[in-house]
Structures are given as structure tokens and as C-alpha cells.
PDB file of N, CA and C in Angstrom:
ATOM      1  N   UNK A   1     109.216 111.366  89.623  1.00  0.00           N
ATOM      2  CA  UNK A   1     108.336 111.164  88.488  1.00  0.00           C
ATOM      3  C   UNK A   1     106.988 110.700  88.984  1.00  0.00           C
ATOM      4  N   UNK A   2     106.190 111.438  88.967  1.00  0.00           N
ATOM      5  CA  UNK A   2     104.431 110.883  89.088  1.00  0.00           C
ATOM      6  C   UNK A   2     103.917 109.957  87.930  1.00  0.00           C
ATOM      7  N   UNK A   3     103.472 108.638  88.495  1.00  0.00           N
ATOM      8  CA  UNK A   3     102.817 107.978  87.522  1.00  0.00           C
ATOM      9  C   UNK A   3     101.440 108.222  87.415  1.00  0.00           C
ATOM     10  N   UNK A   4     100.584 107.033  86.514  1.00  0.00           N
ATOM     11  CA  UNK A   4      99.193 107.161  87.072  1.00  0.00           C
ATOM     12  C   UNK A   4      98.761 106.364  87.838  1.00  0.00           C
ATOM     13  N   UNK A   5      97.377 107.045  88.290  1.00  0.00           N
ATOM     14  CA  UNK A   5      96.918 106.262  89.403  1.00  0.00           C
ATOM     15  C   UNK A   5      96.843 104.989  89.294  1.00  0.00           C
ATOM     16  N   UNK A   6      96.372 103.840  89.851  1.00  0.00           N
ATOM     17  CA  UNK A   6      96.469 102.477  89.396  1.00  0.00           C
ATOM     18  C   UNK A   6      94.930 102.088  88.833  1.00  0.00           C
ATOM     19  N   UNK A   7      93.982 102.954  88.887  1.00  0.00           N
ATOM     20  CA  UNK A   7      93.031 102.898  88.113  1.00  0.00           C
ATOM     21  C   UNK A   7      93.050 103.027  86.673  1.00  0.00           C
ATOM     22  N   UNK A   8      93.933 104.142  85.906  1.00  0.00           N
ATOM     23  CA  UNK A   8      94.367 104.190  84.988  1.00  0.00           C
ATOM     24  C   UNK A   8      95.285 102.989  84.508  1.00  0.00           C
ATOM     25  N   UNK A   9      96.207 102.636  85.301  1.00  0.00           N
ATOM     26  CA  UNK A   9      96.877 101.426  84.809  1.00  0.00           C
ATOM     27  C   UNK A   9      96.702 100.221  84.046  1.00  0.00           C
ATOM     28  N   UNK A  10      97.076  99.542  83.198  1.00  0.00           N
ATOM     29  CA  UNK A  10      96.152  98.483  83.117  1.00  0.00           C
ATOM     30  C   UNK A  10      96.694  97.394  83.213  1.00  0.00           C
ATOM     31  N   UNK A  11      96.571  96.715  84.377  1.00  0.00           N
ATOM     32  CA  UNK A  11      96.955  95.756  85.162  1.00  0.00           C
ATOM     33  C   UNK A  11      97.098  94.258  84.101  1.00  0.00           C
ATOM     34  N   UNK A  12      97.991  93.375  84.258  1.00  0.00           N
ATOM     35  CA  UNK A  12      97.928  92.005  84.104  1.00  0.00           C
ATOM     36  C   UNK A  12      98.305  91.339  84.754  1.00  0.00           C
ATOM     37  N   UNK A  13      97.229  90.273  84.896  1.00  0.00           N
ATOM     38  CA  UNK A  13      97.606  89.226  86.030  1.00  0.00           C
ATOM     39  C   UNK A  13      98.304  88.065  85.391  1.00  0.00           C
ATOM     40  N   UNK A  14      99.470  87.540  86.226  1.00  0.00           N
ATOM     41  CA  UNK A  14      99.831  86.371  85.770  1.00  0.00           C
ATOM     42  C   UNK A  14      99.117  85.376  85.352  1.00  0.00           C
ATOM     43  N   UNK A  15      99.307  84.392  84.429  1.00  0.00           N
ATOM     44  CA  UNK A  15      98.607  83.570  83.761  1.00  0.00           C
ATOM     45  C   UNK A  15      97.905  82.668  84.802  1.00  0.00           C
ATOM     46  N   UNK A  16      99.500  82.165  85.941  1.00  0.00           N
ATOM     47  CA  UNK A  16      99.316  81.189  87.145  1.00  0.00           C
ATOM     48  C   UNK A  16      98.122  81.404  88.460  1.00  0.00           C
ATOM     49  N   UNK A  17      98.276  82.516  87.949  1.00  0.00           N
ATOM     50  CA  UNK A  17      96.779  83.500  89.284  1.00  0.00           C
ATOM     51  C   UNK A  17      96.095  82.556  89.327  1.00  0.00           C
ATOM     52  N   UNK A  18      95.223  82.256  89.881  1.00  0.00           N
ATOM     53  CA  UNK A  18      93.692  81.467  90.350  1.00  0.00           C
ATOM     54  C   UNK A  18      93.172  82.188  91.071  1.00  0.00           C
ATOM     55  N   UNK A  19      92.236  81.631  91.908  1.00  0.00           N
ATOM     56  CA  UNK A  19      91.172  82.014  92.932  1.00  0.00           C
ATOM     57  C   UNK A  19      91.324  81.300  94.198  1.00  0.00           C
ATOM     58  N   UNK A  20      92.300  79.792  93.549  1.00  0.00           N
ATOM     59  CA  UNK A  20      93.021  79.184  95.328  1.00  0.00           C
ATOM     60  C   UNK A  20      94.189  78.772  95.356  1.00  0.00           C
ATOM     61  N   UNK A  21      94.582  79.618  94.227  1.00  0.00           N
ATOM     62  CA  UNK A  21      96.143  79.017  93.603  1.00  0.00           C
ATOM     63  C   UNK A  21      97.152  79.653  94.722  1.00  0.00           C
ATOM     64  N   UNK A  22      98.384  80.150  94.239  1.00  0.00           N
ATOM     65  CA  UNK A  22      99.281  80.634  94.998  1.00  0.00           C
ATOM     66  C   UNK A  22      99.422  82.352  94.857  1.00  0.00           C
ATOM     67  N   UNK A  23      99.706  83.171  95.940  1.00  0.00           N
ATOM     68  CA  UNK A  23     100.050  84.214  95.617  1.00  0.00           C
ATOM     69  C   UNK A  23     100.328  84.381  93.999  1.00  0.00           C
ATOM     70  N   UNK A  24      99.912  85.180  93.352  1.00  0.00           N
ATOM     71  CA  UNK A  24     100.701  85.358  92.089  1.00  0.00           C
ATOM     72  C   UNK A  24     101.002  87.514  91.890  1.00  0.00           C
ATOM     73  N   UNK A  25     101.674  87.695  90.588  1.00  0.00           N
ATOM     74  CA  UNK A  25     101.886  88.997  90.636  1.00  0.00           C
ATOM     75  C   UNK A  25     101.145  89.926  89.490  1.00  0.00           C
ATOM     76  N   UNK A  26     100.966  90.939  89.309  1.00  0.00           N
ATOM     77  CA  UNK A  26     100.596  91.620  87.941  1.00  0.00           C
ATOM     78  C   UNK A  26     101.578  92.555  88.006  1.00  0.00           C
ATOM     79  N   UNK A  27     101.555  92.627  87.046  1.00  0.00           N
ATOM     80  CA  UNK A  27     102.189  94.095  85.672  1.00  0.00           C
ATOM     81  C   UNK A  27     101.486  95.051  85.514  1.00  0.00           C
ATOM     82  N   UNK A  28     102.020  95.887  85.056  1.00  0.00           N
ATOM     83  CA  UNK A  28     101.690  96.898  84.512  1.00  0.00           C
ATOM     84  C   UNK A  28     102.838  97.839  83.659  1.00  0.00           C
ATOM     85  N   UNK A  29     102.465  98.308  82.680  1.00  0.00           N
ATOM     86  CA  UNK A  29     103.431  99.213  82.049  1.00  0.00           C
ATOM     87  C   UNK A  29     103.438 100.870  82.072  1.00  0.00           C
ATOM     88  N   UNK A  30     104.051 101.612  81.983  1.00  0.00           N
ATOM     89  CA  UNK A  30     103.640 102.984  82.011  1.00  0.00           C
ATOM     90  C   UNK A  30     105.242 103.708  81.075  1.00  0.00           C
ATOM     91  N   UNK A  31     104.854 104.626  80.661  1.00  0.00           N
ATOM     92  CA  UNK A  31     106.193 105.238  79.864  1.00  0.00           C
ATOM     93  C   UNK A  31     107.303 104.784  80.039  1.00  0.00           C
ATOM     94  N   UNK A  32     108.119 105.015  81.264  1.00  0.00           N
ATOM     95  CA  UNK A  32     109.234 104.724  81.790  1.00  0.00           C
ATOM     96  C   UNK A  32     109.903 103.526  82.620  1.00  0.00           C
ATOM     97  N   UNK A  33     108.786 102.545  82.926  1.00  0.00           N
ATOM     98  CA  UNK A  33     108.790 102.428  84.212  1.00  0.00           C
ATOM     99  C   UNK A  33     108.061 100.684  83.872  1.00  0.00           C
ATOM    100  N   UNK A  34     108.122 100.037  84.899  1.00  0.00           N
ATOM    101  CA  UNK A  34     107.288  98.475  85.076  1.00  0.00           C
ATOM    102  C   UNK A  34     106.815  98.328  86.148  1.00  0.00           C
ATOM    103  N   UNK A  35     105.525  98.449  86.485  1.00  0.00           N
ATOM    104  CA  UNK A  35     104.702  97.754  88.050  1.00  0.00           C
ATOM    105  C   UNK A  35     104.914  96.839  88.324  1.00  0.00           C
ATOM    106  N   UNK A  36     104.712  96.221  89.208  1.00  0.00           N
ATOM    107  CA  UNK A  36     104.506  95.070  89.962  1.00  0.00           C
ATOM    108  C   UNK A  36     104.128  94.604  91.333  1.00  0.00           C
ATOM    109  N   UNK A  37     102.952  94.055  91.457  1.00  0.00           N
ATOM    110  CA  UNK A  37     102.096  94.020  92.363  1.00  0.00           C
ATOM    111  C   UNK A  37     101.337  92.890  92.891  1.00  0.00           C
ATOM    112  N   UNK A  38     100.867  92.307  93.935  1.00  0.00           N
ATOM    113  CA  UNK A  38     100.698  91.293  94.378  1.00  0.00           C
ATOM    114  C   UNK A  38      99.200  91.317  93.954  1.00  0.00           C
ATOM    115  N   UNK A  39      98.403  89.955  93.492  1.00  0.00           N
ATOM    116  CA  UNK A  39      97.207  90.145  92.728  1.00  0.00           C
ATOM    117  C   UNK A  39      96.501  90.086  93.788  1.00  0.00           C
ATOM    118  N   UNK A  40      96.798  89.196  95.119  1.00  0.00           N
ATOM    119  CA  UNK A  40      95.820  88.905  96.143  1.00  0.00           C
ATOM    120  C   UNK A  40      95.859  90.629  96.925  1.00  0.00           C
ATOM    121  N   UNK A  41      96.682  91.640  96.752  1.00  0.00           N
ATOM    122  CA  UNK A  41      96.738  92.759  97.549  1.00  0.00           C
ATOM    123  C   UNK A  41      96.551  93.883  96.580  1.00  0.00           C
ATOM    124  N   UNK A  42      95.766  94.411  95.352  1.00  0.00           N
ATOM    125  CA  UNK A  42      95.857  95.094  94.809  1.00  0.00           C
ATOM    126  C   UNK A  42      96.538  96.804  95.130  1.00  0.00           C
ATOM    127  N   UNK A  43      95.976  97.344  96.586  1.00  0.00           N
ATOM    128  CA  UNK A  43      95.948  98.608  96.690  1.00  0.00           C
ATOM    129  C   UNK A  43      97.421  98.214  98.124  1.00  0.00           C
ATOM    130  N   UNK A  44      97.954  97.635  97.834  1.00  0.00           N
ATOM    131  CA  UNK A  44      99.530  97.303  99.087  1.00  0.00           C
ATOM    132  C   UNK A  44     100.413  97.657  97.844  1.00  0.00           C
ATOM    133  N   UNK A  45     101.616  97.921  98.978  1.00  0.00           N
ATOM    134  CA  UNK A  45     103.137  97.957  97.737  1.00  0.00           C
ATOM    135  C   UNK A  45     102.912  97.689  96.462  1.00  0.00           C
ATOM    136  N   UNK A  46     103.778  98.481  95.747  1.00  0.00           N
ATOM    137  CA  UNK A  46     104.032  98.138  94.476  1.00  0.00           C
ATOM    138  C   UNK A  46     105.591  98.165  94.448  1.00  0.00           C
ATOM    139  N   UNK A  47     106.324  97.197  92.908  1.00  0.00           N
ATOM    140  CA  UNK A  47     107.536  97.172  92.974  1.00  0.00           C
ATOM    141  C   UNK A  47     107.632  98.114  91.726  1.00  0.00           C
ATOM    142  N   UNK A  48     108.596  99.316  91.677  1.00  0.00           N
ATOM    143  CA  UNK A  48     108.445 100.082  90.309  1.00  0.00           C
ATOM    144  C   UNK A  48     109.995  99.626  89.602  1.00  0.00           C
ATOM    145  N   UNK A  49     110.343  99.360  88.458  1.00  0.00           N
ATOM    146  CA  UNK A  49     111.230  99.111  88.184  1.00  0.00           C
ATOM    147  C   UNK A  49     111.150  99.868  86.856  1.00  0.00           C
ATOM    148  N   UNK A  50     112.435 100.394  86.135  1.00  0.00           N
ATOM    149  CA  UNK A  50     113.193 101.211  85.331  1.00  0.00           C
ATOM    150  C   UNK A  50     113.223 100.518  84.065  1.00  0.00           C
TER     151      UNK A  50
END
């Protein structure tokens, strides 16, 4: 299954995110499917879940 690019996506960052806080993660939704992605690494791994 091809998603969209992650430009299209529209990302949310955890609430806990900061700027010197701790690693945190974002979301994303798409038809089928749930992103998940490290906020400090935008364009690294993603976790796709069902």
C-alpha cells in the first residue's frame, strides 16, 4: 500500500515535545494506517501501524 508523502501528512506533535525537553513522537493519520515518528528526526524511520 503507498501512502502519502510526509509532506502531505499532517503531522502532530506530542503535547510533551519542547525545544529541550525529551525526545518526543508525532502522529499522523492516513486511511488505513497510523504514523509515528520521532519529532527530533522528522525525515528517519517511521513506525506504520494498522
Amino acid at each position: 500500500m503507498s501512502l502519502k508523502p510526509s509532506a502531505e501528512l499532517e503531522w502532530i506533535k506530542s503535547s510533551y515535545s519542547t525545544d529541550d525537553g525529551p525526545s518526543c513522537v508525532e502522529v499522523a493519520t492516513a486511511p488505513t494506517r497510523i504514523l509515528v515518528r520521532d519529532s527530533k528526526n522528522p525525515d528517519g524511520p517511521r513506525l506504520t501501524l494498522a
